[in-house]
C-alpha atoms as a PDB file:
ATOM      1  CA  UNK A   1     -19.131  -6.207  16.055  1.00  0.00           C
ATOM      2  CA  UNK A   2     -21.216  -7.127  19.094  1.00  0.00           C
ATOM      3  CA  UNK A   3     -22.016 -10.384  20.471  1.00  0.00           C
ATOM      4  CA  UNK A   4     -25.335  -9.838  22.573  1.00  0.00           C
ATOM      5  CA  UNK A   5     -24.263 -12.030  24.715  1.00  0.00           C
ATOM      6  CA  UNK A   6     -21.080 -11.195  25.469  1.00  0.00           C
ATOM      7  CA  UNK A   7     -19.414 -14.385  24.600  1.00  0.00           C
ATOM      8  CA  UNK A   8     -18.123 -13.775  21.434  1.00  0.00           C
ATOM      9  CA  UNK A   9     -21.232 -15.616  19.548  1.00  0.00           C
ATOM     10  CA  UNK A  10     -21.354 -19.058  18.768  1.00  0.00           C
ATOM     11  CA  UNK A  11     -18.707 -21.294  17.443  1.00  0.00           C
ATOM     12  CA  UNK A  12     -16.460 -18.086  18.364  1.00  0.00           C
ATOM     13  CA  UNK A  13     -13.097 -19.878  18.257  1.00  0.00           C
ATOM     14  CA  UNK A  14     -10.382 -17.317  19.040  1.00  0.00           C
ATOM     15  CA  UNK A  15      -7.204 -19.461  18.395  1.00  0.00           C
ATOM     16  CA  UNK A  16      -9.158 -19.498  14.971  1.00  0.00           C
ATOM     17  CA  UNK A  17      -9.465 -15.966  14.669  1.00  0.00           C
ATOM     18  CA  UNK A  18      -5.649 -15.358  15.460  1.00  0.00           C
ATOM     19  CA  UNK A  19      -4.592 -17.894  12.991  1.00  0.00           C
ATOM     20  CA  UNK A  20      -6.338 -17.195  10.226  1.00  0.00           C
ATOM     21  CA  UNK A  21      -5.313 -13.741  10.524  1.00  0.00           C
ATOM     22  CA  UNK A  22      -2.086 -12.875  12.582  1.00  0.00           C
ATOM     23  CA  UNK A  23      -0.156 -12.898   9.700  1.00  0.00           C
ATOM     24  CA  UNK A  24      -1.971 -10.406   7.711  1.00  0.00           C
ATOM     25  CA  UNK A  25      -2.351  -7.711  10.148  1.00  0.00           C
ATOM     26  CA  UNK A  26       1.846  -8.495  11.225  1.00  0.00           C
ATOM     27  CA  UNK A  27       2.008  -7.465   7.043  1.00  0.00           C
ATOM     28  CA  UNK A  28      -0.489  -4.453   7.322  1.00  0.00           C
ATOM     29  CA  UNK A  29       1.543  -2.949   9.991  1.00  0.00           C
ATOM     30  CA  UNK A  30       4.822  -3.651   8.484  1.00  0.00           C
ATOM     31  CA  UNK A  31       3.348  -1.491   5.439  1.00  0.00           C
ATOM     32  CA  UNK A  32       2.535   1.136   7.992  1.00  0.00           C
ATOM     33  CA  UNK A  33       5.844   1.698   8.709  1.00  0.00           C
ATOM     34  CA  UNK A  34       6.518  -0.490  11.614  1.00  0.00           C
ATOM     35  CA  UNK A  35       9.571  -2.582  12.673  1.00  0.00           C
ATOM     36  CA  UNK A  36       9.266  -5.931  13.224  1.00  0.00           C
ATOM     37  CA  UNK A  37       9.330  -5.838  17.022  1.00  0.00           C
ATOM     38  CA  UNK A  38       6.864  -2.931  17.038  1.00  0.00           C
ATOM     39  CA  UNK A  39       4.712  -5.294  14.597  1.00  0.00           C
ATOM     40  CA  UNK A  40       4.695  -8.138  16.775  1.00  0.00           C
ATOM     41  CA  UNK A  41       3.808  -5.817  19.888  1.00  0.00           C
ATOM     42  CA  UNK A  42       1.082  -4.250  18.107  1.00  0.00           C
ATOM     43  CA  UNK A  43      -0.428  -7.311  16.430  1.00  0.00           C
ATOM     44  CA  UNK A  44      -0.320  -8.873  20.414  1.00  0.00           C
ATOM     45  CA  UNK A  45      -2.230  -5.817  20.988  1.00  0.00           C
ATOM     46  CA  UNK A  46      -4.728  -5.792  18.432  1.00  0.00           C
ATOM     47  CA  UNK A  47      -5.957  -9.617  18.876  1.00  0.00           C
ATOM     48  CA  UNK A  48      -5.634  -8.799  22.651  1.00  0.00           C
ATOM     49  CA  UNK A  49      -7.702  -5.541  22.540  1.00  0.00           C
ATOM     50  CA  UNK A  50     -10.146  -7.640  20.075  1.00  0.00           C
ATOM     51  CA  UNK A  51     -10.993 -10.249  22.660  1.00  0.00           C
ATOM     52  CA  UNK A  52     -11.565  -8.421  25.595  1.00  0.00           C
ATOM     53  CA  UNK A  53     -14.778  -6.755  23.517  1.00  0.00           C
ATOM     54  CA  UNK A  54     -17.583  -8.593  22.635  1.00  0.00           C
ATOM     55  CA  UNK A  55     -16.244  -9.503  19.494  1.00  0.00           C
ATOM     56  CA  UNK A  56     -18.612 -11.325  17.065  1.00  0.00           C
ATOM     57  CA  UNK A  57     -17.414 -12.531  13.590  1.00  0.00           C
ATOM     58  CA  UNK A  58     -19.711 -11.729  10.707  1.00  0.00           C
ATOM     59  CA  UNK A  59     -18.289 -12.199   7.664  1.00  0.00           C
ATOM     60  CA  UNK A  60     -14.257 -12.885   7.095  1.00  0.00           C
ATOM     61  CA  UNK A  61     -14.098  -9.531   5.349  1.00  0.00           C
ATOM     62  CA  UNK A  62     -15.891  -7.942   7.878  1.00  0.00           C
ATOM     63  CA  UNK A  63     -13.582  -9.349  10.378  1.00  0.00           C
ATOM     64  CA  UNK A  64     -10.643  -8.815   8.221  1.00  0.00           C
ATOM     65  CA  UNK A  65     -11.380  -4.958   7.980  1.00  0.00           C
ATOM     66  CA  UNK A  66     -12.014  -4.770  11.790  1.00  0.00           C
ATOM     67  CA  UNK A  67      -8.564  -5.983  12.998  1.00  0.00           C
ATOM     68  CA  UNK A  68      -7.006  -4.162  10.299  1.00  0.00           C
ATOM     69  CA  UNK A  69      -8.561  -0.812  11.567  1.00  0.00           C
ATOM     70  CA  UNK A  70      -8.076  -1.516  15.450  1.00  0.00           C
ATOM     71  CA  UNK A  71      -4.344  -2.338  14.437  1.00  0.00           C
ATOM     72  CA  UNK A  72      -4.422   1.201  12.660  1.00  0.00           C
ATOM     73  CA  UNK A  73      -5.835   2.624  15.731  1.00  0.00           C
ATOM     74  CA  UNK A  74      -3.024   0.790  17.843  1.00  0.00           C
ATOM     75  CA  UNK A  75      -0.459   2.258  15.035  1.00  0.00           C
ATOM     76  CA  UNK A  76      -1.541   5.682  15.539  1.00  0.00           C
ATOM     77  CA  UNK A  77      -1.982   6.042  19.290  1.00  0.00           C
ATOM     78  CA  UNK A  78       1.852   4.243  19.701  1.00  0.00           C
ATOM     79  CA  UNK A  79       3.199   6.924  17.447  1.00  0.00           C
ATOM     80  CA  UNK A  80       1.555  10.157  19.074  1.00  0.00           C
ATOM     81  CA  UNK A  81       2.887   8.503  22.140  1.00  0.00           C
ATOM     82  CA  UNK A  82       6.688   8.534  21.084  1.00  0.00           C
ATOM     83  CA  UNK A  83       6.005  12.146  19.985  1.00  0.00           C
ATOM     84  CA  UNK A  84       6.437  11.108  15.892  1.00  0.00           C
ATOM     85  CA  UNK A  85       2.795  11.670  14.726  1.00  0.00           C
ATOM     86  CA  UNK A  86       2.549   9.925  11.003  1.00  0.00           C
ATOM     87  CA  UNK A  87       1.685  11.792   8.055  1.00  0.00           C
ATOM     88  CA  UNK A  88      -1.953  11.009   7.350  1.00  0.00           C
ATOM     89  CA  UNK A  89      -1.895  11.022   4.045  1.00  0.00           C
ATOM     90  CA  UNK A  90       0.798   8.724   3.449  1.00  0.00           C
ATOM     91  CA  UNK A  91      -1.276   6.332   5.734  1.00  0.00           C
ATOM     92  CA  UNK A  92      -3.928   6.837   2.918  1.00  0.00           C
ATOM     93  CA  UNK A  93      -1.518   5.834   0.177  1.00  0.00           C
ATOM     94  CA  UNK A  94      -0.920   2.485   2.575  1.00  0.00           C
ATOM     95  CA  UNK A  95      -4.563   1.605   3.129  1.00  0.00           C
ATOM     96  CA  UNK A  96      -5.404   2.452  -0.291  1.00  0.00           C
ATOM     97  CA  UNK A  97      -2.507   0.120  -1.889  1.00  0.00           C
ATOM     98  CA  UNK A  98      -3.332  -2.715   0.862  1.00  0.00           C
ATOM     99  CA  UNK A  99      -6.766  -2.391  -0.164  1.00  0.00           C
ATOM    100  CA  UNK A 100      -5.996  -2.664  -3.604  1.00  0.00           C
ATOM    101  CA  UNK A 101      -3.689  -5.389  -3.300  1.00  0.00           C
ATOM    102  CA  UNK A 102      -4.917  -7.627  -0.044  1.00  0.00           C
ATOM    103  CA  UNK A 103      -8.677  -6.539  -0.470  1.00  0.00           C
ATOM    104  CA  UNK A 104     -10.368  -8.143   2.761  1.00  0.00           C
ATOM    105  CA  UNK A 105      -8.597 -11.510   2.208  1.00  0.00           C
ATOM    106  CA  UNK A 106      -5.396 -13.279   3.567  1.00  0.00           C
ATOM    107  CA  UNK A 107      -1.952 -11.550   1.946  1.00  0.00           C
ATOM    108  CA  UNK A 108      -0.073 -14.917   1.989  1.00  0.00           C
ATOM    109  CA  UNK A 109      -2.188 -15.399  -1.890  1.00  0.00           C
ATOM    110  CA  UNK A 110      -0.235 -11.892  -2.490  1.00  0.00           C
ATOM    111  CA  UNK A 111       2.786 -13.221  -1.226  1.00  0.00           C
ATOM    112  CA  UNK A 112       2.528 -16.095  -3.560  1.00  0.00           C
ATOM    113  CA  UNK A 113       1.958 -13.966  -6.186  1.00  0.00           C
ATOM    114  CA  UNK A 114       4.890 -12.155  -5.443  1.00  0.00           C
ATOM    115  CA  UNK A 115       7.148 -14.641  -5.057  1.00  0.00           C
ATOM    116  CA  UNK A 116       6.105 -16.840  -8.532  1.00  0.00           C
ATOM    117  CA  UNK A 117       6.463 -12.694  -9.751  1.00  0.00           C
ATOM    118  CA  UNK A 118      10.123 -12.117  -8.659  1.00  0.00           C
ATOM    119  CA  UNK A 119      10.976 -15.731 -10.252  1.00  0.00           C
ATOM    120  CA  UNK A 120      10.262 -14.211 -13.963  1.00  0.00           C
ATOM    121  CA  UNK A 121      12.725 -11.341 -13.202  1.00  0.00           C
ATOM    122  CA  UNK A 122      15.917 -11.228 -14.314  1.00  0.00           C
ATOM    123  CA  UNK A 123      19.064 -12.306 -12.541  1.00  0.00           C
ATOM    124  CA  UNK A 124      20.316  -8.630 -12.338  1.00  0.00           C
ATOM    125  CA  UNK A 125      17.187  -6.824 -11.699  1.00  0.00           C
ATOM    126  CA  UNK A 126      15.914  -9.357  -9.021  1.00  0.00           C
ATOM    127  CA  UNK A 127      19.222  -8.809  -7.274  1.00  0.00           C
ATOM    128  CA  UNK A 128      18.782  -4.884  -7.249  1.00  0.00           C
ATOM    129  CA  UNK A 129      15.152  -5.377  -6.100  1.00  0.00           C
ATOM    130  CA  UNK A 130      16.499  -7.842  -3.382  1.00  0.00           C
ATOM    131  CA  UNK A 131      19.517  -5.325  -2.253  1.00  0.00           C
ATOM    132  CA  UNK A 132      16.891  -2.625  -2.174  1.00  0.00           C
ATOM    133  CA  UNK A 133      14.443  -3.743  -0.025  1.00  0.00           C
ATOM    134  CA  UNK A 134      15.729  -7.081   1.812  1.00  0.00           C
ATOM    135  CA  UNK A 135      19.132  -5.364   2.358  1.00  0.00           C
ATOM    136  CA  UNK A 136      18.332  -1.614   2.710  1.00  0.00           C
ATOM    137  CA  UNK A 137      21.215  -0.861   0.455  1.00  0.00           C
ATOM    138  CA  UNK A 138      21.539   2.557  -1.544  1.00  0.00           C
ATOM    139  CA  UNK A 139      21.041   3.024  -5.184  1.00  0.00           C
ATOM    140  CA  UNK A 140      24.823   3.916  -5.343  1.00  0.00           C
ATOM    141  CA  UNK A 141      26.069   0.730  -3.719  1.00  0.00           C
ATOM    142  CA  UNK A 142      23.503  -1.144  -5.777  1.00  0.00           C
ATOM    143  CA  UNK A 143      24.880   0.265  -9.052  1.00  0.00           C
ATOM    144  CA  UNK A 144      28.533  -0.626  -7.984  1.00  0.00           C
ATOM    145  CA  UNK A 145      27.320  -3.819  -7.321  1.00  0.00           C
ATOM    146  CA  UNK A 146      26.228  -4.118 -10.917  1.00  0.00           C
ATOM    147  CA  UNK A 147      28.941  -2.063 -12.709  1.00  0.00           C
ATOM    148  CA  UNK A 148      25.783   0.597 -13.468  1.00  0.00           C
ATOM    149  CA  UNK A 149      25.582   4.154 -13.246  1.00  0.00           C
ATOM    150  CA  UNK A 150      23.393   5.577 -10.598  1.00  0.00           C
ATOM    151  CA  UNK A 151      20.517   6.509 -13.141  1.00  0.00           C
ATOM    152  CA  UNK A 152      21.041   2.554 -14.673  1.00  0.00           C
ATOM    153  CA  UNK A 153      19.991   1.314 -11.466  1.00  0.00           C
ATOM    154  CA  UNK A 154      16.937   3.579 -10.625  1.00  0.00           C
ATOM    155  CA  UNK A 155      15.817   2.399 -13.873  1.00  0.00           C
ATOM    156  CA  UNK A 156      16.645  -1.002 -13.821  1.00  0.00           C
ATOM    157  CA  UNK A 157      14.478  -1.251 -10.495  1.00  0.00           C
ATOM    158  CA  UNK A 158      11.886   0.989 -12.133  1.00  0.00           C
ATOM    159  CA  UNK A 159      11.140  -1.486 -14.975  1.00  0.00           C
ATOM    160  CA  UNK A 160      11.659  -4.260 -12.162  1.00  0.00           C
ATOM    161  CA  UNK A 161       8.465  -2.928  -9.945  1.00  0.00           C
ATOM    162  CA  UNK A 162       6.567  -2.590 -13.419  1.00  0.00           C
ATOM    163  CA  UNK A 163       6.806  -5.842 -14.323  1.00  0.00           C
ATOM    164  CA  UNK A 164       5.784  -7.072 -10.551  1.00  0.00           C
ATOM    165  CA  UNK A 165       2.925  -5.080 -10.836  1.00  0.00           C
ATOM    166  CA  UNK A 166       1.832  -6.042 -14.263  1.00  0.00           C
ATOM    167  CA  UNK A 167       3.064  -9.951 -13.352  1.00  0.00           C
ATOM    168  CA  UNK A 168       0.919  -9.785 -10.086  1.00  0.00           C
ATOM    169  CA  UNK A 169      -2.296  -7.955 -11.608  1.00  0.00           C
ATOM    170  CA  UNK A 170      -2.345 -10.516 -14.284  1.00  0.00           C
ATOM    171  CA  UNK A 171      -2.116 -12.890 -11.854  1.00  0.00           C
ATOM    172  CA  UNK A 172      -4.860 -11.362  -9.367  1.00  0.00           C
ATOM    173  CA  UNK A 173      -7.455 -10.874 -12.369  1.00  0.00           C
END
């Protein structure tokens, strides 16, 4: 993604660039595992490392796939640096999902998705979803929570991610 002439092409704008997709490669390296202080660092990085190439913008997908790999790169080199090397094949399962679910576009239509998704839960099982993930909270204080066993509330939040992923493929096709 060269710019012969070294200035980025024309019409580069990169406040553009960083707007349109700061937000999505924050996401991307959330779903790698990060923090969100080690997300904001790296995404600094990746737009930072970006712009100090001769950086020409193609295509939006093109682009899109470009920062998303350099911020994998960034990912990678931080963790072999603190000593805790990441399992490459559960970076796999993340690329493939994001793939799947972001493609090369903007994940805020995802988020929407998601959030119109988690509005045709129930009650109870959008709480245990919402315990789970916003509030890191174990299965067994989620089932005490909810006066379930432990096995009620695995499944309850089983058949809760089933129906966002049904609700959110119906809504992506």
């Amino acid at each position: 993604m060269d710019a012969s002439d070294g200035s980025g092409g024309a019409g580069f704008d990169p406040a553009r660039l960083i707007a349109t997709h700061q937000a999505t490669i924050w996401r991307y390296l959330r779903a790698l595992g990060c923090d969100s202080a080690e997300a904001d660092d790296l995404t600094q990085e990746t737009f930072l490392r970006v712009l100090r190439q001769k950086f020409a913008e193609v295509h939006p997908a093109a682009t899109a796939a470009y920062l998303r790999k350099t911020a994998y790169h960034l990912f990678i080199t931080a963790r072999r640096q603190l000593g805790r090397s990441p399992a490459l094949d559960e970076m796999d399962v993340v690329e493939l999902a994001w793939s799947r679910w972001v493609g090369e576009g903007d994940s805020e239509a995802l988020l929407e998705s998601l959030r119109e998704c988690l509005d045709e839960l129930t009650p109870r099982a959008r709480q245990a979803l919402e315990m789970r993930f916003r509030d890191d909270c174990s299965r067994a204080r989620i089932a005490e929570t909810l006066k379930l066993t432990e096995d009620g509330a695995k499944n309850l939040m089983q058949r809760a991610k089933q129906q966002l992923r049904s609700c959110i493929d119906a809504k992506r096709s």
